[in-house]
Each structure stands twice: as C-alpha cells, then as structure tokens.
Protein backbone atom coordinates (compact mmCIF):
# COMPACT_ATOMS: atom_id res chain seq x y z
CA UNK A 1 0.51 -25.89 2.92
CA UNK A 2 -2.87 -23.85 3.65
CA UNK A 3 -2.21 -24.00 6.88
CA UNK A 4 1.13 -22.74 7.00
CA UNK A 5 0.10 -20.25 4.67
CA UNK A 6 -2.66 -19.02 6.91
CA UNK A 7 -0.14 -18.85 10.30
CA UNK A 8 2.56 -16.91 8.33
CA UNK A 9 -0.05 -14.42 7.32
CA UNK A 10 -1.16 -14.02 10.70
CA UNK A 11 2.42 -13.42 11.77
CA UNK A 12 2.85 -10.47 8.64
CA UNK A 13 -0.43 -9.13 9.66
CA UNK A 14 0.51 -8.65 13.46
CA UNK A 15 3.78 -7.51 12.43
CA UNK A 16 2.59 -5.04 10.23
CA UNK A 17 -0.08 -3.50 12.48
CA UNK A 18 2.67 -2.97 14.91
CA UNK A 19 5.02 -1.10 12.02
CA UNK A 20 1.99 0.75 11.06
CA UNK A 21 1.43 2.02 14.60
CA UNK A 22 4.93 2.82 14.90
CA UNK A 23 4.75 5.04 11.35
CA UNK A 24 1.55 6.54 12.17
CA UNK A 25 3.30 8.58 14.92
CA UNK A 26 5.38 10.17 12.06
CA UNK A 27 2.95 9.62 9.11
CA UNK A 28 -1.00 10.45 8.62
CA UNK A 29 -3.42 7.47 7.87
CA UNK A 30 -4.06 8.91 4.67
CA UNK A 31 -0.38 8.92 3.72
CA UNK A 32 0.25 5.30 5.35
CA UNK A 33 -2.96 3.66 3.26
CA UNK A 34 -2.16 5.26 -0.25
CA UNK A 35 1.69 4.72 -0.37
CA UNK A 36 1.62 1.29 0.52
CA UNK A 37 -1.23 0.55 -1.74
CA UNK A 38 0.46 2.34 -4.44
CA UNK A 39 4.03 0.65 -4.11
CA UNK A 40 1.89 -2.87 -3.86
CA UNK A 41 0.23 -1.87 -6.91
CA UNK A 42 3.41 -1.18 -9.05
CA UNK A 43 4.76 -4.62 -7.80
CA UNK A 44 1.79 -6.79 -8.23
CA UNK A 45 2.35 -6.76 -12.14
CA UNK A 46 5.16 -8.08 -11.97
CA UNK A 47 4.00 -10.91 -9.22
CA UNK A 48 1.42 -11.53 -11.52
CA UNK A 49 3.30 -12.60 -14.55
CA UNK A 50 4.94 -14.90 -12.90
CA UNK A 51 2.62 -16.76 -11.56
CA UNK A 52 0.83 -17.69 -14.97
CA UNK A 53 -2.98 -16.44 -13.73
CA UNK A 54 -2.16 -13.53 -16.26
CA UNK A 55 -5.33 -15.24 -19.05
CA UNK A 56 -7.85 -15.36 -15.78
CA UNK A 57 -8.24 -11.44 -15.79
CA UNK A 58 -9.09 -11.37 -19.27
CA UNK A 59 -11.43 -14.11 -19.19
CA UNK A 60 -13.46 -13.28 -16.10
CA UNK A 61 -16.84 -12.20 -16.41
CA UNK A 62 -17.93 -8.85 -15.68
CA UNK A 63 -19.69 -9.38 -12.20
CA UNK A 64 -16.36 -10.98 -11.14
CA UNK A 65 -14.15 -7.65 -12.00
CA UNK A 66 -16.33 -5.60 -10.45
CA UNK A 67 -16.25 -7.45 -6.82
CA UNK A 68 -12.32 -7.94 -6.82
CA UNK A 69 -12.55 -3.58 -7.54
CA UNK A 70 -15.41 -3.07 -5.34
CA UNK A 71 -13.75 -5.45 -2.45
CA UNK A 72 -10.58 -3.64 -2.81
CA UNK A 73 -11.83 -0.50 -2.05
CA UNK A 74 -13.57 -1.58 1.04
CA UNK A 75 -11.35 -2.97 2.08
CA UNK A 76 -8.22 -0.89 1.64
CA UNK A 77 -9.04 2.40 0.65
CA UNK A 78 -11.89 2.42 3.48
CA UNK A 79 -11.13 -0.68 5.90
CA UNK A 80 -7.70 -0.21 6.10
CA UNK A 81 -7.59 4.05 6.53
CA UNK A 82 -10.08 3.52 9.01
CA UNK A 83 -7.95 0.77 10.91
CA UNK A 84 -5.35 3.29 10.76
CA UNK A 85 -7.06 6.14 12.73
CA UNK A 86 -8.19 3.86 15.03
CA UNK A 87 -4.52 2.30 16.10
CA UNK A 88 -3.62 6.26 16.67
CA UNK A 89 -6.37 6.76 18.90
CA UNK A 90 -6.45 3.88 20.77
CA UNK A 91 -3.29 1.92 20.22
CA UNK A 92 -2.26 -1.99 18.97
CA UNK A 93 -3.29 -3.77 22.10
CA UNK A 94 -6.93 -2.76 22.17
CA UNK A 95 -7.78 -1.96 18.52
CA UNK A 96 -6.05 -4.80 17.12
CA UNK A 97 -8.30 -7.56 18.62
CA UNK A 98 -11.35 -5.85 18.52
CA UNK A 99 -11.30 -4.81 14.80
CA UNK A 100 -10.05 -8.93 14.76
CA UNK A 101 -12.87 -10.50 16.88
CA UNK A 102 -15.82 -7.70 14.97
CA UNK A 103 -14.41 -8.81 11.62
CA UNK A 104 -14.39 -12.38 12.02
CA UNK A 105 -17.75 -12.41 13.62
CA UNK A 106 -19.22 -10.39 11.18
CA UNK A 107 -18.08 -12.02 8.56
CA UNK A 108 -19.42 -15.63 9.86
CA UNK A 109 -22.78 -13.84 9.89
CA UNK A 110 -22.95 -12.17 7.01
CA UNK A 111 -22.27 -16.02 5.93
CA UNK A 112 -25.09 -16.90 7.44
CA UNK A 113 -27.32 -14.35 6.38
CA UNK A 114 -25.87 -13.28 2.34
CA UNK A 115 -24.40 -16.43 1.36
CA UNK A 116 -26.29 -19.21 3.42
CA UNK A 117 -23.95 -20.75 5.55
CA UNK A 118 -25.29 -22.84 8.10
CA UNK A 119 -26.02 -21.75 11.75
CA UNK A 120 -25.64 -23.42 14.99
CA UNK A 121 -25.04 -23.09 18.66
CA UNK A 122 -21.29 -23.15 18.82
CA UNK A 123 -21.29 -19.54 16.66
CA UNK A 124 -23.81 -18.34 19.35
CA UNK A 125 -21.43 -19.19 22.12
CA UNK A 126 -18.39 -17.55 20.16
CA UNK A 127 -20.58 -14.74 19.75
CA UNK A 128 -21.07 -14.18 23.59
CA UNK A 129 -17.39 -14.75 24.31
CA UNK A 130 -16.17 -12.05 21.77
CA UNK A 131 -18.41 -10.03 22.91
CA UNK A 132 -16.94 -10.58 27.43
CA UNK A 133 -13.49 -10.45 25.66
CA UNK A 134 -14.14 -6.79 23.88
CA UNK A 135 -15.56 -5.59 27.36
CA UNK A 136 -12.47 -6.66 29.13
CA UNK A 137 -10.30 -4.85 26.54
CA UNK A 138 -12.54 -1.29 26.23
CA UNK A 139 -13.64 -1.09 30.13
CA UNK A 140 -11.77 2.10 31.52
CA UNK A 141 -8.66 1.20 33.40
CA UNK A 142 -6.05 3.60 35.14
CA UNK A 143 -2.35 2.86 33.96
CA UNK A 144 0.93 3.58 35.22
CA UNK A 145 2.17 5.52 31.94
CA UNK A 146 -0.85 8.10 32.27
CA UNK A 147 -0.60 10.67 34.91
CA UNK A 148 -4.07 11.01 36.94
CA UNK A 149 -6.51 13.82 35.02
CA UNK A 150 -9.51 15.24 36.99
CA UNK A 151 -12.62 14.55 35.85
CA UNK A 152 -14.41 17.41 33.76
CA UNK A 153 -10.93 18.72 32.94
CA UNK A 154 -10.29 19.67 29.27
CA UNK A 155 -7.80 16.88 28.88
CA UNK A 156 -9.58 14.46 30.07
CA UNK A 157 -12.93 14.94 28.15
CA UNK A 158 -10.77 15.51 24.99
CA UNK A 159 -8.88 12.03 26.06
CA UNK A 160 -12.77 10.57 26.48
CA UNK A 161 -13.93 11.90 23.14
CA UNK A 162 -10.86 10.52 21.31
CA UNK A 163 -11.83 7.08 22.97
CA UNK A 164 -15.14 7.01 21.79
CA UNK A 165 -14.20 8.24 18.35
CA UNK A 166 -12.05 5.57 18.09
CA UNK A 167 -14.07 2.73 19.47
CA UNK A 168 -16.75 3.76 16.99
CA UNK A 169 -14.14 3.40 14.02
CA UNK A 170 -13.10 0.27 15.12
CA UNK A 171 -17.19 -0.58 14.55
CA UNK A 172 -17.01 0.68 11.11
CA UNK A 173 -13.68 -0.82 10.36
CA UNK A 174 -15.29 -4.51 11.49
CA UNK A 175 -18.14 -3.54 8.97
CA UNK A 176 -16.15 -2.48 5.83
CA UNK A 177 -13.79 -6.06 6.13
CA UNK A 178 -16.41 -8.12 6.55
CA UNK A 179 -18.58 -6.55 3.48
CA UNK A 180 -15.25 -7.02 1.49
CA UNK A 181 -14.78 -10.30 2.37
CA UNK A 182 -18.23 -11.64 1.96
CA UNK A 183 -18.05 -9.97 -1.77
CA UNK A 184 -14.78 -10.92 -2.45
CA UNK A 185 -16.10 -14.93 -1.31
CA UNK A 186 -19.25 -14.62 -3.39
CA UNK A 187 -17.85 -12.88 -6.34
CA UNK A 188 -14.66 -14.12 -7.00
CA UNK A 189 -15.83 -17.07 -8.78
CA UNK A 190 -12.33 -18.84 -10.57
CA UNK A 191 -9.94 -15.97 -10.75
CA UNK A 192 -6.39 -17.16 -8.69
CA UNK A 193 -5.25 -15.19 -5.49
CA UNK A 194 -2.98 -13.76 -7.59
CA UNK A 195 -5.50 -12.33 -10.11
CA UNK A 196 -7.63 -11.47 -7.52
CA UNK A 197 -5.47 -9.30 -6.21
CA UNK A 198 -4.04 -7.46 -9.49
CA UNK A 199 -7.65 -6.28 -9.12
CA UNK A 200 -8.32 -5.63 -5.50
CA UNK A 201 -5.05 -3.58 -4.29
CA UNK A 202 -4.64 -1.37 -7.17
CA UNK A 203 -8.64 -0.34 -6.77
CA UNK A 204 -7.65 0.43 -3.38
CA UNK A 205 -4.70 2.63 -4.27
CA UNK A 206 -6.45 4.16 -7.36
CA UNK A 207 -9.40 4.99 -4.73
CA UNK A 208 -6.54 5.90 -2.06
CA UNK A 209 -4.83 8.13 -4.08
CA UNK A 210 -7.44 10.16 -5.38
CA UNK A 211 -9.19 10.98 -1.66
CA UNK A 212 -5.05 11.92 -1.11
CA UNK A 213 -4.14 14.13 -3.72
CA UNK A 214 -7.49 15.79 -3.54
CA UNK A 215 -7.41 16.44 0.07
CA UNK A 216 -4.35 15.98 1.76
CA UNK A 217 -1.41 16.31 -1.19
CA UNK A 218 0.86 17.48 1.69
CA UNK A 219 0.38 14.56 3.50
CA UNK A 220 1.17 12.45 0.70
CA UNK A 221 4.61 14.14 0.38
CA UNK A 222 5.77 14.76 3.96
CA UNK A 223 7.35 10.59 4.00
CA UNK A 224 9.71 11.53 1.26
CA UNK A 225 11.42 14.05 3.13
CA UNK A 226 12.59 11.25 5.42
CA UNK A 227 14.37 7.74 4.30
CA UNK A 228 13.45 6.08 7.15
CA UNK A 229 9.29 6.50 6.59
CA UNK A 230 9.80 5.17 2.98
CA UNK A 231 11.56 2.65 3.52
CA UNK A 232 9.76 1.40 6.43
CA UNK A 233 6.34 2.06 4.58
CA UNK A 234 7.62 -0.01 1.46
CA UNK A 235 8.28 -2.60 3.91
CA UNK A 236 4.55 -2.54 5.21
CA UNK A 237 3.40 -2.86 1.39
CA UNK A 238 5.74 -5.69 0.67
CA UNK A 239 4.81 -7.83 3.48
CA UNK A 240 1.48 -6.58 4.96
CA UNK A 241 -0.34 -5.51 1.83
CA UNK A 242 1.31 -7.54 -0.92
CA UNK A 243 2.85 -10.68 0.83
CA UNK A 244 0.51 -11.11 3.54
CA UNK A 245 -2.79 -10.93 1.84
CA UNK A 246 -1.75 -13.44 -1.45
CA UNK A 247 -0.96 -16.05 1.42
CA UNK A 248 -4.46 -15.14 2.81
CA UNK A 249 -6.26 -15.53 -0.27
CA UNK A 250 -4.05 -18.91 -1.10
CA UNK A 251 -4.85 -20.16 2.34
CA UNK A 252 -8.88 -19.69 1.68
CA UNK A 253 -8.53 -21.77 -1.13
CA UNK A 254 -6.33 -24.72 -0.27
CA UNK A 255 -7.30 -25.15 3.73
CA UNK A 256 -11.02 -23.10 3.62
CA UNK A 257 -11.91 -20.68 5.27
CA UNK A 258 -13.18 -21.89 8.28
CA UNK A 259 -9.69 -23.11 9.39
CA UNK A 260 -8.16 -20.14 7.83
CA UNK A 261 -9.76 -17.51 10.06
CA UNK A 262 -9.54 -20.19 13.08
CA UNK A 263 -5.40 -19.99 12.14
CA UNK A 264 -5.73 -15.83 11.32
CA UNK A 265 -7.11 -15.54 14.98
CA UNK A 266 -3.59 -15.94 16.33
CA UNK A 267 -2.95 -12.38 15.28
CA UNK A 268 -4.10 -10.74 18.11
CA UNK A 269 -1.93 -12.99 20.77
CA UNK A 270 1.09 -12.49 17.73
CA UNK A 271 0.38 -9.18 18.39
CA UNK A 272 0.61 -8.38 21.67
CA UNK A 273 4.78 -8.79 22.41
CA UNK A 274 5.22 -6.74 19.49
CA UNK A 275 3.47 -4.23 20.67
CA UNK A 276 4.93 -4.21 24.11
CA UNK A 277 8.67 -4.95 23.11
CA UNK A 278 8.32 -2.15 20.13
CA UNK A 279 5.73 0.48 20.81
CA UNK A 280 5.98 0.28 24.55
CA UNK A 281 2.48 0.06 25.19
CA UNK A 282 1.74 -1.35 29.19
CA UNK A 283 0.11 -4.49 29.38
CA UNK A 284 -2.36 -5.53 31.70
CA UNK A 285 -4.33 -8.79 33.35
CA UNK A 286 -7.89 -7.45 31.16
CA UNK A 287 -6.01 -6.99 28.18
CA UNK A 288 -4.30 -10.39 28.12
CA UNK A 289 -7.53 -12.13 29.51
CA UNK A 290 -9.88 -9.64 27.05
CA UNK A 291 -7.27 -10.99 23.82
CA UNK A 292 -7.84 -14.97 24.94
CA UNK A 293 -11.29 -14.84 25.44
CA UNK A 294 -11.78 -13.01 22.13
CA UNK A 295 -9.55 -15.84 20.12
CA UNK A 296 -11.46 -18.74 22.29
CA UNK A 297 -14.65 -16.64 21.01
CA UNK A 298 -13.29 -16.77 17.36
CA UNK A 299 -12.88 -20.42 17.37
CA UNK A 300 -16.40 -21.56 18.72
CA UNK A 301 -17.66 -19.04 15.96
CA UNK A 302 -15.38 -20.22 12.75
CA UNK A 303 -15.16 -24.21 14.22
C-alpha cells in the first residue's frame, strides 16, 4: 500500500504543478499559495476527525508542534510561493525537474549531514547525474514558439534576467523543501500523517495569509471575480495540497522513505505530457534526455 500511495502522489503532484501553471497565467503566486492553503486548512478538520489521530495533537510534546508549524511554513508559505514564481518564469518542463532533482538531493544530504544517514558511492554518482541532467534542461536553446531577438535588445536582456531570476528561485525553492523535510523527519516523532498535517498546512496558510492581506489584498480577491479560478484553485487544494501530501506522509511511513522519493521521482516524466498536451509548452531531445538523467540521478542517490 506505501507504494501505491507514493505513485498516486506523484501523479497529484505532476498534475497539480501543471493546473498551477495553467492558473498562474490568470492568478498571482501569492493568491495561488494562500487560497489553496486556506481551503486545505478549513477541510483538514474535518479529515482529521475521522481518522481518529484527533488525541495525538494534544499529547505531543512541545518540540514536536513546533516542527509540524515550522515545516509548514517552509514549506508552503515559502517553498511552495517560491515554486510558483518560478513555473511563471520558466515554465513546467524545466522548473519542475529541477526544483525535483535539487530537493531530493538535498534532502539525502542534509540526511547525511543533520540526521546521520549513511554515505556511500552510489549517492555520489546520483549526485553527478542530477547535476548533467539540470545542464541539459537550463543550457540555452532556440525554439520554434519564440521568434529570434537580437542580442543586447531590451527584450532579450529582460527575457535573460527573468531566466536567471528564475533559475535562482528554483535554488531557493530546492533549499526551503529540503529544510522542511529534514525537520518534519526529525521532529515529527509519533504524531500520524494526518496530525501532522492539521499542523503543517494551516501554519502555511496562517503564514500565507498574513504576507497576502498585508501586501497584496487585491490579489487575494481578483479569483473570486471569476468561477472558473476558484473552482480550479479548490481543486489544486483538494488534491495537490490536501490529498496529495497525506498520501506522501502515509507513504514515508509504511514503505520509507528511501523508496518513497525513488517512487516520487516519477513526477517529473508524469509531468512532462501534461505539460505539453495542456500548457502547450514545445518539447525537445535535452529536455526529455535532461528529465531521465535527472530521475536515473535520483535513484542512485535515494537507492
């Protein structure tokens, strides 16, 4: 059942990265991040209840609370935004895998390093093959969809400095999910997925929605005015925030995590149809070759 659980939430989180894409054309990253995380948040309750891990919250210690909050808003209020802004700028099909391959990596690491995992060769190899499958993805390529822009023109060093602002987020996104995870793994002592994540997504809506509304209130509006951006943001929340992330945590328990994030590495390939077939975006020979060599990379470092 882990194992399922872990290739379904693969599937949701492709899925969802490709709705997200699609809604940040309409709808800020701001806006995207705090109404999912707040329509998650008023469902979780209810989740919660249900599932009978209702007595864990009140019995957890105090260092446990605080890294289910503190993970949460890493990871959403911070990771997630971030993640955001950085499918705008660069789109699915390279910011997808790359925020993938840096987070998985990072977080075998920080293993390593924080929580003394073991090290060996294989993660070394994985290492160098992330890192020839992000190179493939990022080097400069000319594309039929793009008209030709001299160099030195306006456009293109504006196109140029939105390409390194967004390769640089993708960095920081990489960092923020990996120091979530690695504090969610060490500090999460007995408390259920479920638990765990009555804790986690409201902090990151609660953390969300106070950068919004002190900000960007107009931002935070502008969905309701259309059906369509509601809806299709609640649908994000129900299975990318809510549904997706409870079968991650339930996967890390019952199949570990190793084989979790070797299963979670299908995203990117998930991914990549979606993203042609939906958003349009043109696919190319580095792309597809850059995406396998990062997964291949994934495994040697997780196996």
């Amino acid at each position: 059942m882990g194992e399922a659980a872990a290739l379904v939430a693969a599937f949701t989180w492709s899925a969802t990265s490709v709705a997200m894409a699609r809604l940040t054309m309409s709808v800020t990253p701001v806006a995207m991040s705090t109404l999912r995380l707040v329509i998650a948040s008023l469902i979780l309750p209810f989740v919660l209840l249900f599932s009978g891990e209702t007595g864990q919250l009140t019995a957890a210690p105090m260092p446990a609370l605080i890294a289910m909050i503190g993970s949460g808003i890493l990871a959403y209020a911070i990771g997630d935004t971030l993640y955001l802004s950085a499918l705008k700028r660069l789109g699915i099909q390279k910011a997808f895998p790359i925020t993938m391959a840096l987070f998985i990596v990072l977080t075998v690491i920080g293993g390593i390093v924080w929580l003394g995992e073991d090290f060996n060769w294989m993660q070394a190899a994985g290492g160098v093959a992330v890192g020839a499958g992000i190179f493939l993805i990022v080097i400069p390529r000319q594309t039929a969809v793009a008209a030709p822009v001299a160099p030195g023109s306006p456009v293109r060093r504006l196109r140029d400095s939105s390409q390194v602002m967004g390769y640089s987020i993708v960095v920081l996104v990489g960092v923020f999910w990996a120091a979530a995870t690695l504090w969610l793994a060490d500090g999460r002592g007995d408390l259920g997925p479920f638990a765990a994540s009555a804790l986690r997504t409201p902090a990151g809506a609660v953390g969300m929605l106070t950068f919004g509304l002190v900000t960007a209130p107009s931002q935070l509006a502008a969905p309701f005015k259309r059906r369509e951006l509601i809806f299709g943001i609640a649908a994000v929340a129900v299975v990318g925030t809510l549904f997706g992330s409870l079968l991650y945590v339930y996967a890390v328990g019952e199949a570990g995590p190793g084989k979790t994030s070797i299963l979670n590495a299908c995203a990117p390939l998930l991914a990549l149809p979606l993203s042609i077939l939906v958003l349009k975006e043109p696919f190319t020979r580095l792309v597809a070759a850059g995406t396998v060599v990062c997964v291949a990379g994934i495994v040697l470092v997780v196996a």
